[in-house]
Protein backbone atom coordinates (compact mmCIF):
# COMPACT_ATOMS: atom_id res chain seq x y z
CA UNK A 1 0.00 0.00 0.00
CA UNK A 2 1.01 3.25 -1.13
CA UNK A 3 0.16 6.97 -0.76
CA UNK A 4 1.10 9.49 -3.48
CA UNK A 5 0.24 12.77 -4.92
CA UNK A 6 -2.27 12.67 -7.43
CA UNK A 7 -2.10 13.64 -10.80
CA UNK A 8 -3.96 15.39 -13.18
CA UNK A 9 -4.37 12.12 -15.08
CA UNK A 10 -5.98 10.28 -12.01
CA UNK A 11 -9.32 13.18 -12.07
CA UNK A 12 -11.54 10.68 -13.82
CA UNK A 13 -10.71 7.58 -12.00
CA UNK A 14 -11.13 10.01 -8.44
CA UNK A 15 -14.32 11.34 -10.06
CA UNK A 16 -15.82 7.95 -9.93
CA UNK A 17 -14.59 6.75 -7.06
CA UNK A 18 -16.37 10.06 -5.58
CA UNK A 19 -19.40 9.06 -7.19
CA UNK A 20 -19.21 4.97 -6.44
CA UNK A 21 -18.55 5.99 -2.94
CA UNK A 22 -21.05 7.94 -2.39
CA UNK A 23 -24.16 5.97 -4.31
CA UNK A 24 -23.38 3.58 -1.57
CA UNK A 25 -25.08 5.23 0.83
CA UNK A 26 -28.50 4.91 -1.58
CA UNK A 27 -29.20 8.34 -1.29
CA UNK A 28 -31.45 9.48 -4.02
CA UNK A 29 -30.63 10.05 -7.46
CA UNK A 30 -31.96 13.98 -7.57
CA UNK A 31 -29.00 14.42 -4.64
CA UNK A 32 -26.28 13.67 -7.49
CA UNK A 33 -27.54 16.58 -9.16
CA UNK A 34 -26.88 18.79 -6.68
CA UNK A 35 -23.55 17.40 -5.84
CA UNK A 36 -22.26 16.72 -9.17
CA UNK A 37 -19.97 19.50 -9.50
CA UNK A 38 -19.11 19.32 -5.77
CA UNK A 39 -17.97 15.16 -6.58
CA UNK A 40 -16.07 16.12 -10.30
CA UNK A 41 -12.42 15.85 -10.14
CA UNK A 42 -11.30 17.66 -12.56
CA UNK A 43 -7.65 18.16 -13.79
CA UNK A 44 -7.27 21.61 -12.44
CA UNK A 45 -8.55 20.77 -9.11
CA UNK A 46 -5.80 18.67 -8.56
CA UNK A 47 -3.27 21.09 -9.76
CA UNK A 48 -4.21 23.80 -7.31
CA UNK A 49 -5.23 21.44 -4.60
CA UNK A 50 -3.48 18.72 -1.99
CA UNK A 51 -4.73 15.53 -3.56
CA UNK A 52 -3.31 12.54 -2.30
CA UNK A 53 -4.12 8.74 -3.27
CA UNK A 54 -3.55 5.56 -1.87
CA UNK A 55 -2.58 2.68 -3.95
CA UNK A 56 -2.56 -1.16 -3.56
CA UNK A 57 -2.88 -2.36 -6.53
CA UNK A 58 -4.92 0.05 -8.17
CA UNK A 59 -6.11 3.69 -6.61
CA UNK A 60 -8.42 2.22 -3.56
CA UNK A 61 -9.36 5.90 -2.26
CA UNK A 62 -8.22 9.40 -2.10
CA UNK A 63 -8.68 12.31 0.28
CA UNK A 64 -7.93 16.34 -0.75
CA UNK A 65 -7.48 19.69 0.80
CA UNK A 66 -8.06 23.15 0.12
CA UNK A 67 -6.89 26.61 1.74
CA UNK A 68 -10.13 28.67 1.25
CA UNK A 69 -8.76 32.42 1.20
CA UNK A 70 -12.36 33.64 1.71
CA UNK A 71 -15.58 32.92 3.91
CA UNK A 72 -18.31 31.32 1.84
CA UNK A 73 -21.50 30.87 3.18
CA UNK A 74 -23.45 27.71 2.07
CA UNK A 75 -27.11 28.52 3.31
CA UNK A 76 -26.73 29.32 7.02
CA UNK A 77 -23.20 28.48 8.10
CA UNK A 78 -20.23 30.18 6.93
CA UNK A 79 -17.00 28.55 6.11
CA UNK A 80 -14.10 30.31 7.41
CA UNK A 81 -11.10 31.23 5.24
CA UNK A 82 -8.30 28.22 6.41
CA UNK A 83 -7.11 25.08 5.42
CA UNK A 84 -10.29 21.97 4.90
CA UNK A 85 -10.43 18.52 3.99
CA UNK A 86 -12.24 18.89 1.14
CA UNK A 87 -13.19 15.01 0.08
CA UNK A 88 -12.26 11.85 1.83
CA UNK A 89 -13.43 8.87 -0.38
CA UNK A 90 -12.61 4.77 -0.62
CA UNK A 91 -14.29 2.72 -2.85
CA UNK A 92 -17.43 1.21 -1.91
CA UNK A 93 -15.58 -2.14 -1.80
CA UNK A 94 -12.60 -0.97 0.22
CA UNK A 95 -14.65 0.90 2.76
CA UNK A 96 -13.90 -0.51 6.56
CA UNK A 97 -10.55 -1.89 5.04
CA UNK A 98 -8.21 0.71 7.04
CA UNK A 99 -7.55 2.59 3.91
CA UNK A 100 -9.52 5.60 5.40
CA UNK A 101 -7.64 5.46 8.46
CA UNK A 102 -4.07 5.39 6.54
CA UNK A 103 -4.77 8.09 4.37
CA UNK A 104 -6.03 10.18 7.83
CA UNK A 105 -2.37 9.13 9.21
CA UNK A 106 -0.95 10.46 5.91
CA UNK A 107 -3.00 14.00 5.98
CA UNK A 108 -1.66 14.37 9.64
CA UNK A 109 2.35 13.79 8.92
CA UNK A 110 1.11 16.40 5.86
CA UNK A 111 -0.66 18.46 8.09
CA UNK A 112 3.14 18.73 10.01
CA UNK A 113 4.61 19.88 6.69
CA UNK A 114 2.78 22.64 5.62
CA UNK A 115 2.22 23.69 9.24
CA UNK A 116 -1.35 23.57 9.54
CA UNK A 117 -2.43 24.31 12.88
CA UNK A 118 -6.42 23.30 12.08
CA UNK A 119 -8.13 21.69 9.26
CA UNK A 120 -12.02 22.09 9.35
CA UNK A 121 -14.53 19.55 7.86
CA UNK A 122 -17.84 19.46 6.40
CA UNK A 123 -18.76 15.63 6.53
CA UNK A 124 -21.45 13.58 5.21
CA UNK A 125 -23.67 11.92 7.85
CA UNK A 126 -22.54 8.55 6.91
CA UNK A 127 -18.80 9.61 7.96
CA UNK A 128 -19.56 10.96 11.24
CA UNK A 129 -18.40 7.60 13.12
CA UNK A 130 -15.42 7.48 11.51
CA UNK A 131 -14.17 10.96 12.03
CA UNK A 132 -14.69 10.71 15.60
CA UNK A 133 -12.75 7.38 15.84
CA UNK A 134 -10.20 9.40 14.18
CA UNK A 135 -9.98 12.14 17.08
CA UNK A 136 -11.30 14.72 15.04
CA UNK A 137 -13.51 17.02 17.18
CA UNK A 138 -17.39 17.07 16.63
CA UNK A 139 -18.72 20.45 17.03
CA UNK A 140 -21.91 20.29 15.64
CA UNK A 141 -24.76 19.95 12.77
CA UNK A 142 -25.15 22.59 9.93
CA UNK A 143 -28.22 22.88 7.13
CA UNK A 144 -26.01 21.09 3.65
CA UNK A 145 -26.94 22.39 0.40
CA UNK A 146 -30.48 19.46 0.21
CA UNK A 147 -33.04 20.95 1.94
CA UNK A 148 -33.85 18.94 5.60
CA UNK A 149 -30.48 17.81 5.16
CA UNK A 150 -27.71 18.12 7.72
CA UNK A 151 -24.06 17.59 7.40
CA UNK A 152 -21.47 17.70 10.31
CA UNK A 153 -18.74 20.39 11.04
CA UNK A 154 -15.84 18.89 12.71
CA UNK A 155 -12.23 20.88 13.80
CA UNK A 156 -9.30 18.99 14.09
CA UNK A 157 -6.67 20.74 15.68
CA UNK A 158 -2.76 20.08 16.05
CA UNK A 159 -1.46 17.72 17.29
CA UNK A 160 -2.78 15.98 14.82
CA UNK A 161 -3.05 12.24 15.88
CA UNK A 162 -4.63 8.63 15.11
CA UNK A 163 -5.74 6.75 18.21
């Protein structure tokens, strides 16, 4: 098992895992409207972007991170200019594997690099659990872009560490 820095090339491949990994959750198929910009990897995005995946014979997940430079406010809660995990996604098949859990050790050595002292998260329902197994601190539930819809706002702050 490997982790590397994606590449431009690998945006289609993370585009469907994003997609695959999603679906299975069966949410409905109107919600991939909505999200289908939000779960397209495209070229660029990876260019400007941390995007690391992990490997083992064949790309088995990915997770990225973005340094937002300016609030945005995504119906009532406003996210805060600083560094987030933007996407954290496995294949469906993979999923309870430990792949989620290595590529959470490998954003923390990162996190050590480029000296970031927080990295905030917007998570789907369905990954709740396993950010808090993670140590990442719960603060609470905020309106997602599906009406009566929730998603969860977690902080993790350095140290950053895997229990």
């Amino acid at each position: 098992m490997t982790i590397r820095k994606a590449t431009p090339d690998d945006s289609n491949e993370l585009t469907d895992i994003s997609f695959m990994s999603k679906k299975h959750w069966n949410y409905p198929d109107h919600y991939f409207d909505i999200w289908n910009a939000e779960l397209t990897i495209t070229p660029e995005y990876v260019q400007k972007n941390h995007v690391f995946v992990i490997e083992d014979s064949g790309i088995r997940g990915f997770y990225s991170v973005i340094k937002l430079q300016t609030e945005i406010t995504l119906s009532e809660f406003t996210m805060r200019p600083g560094t987030w995990l933007d996407h954290v996604f496995i294949r469906p098949e993979y999923i309870g594997m430990g792949y989620g859990r290595s590529l959470m050790g490998h954003l923390a050595e990162q996190s050590q690099t480029q000296k970031w002292a927080q990295i905030q998260i917007l998570a789907d329902p369905n990954s709740r659990n396993f950010y808090k197994k993670m140590g990442v601190s719960y603060i609470k539930e905020v309106p997602s872009n599906i009406e009566n819809r929730t998603v969860s706002y977690f902080i993790w702050n350095q140290p950053f560490s895997i229990p």
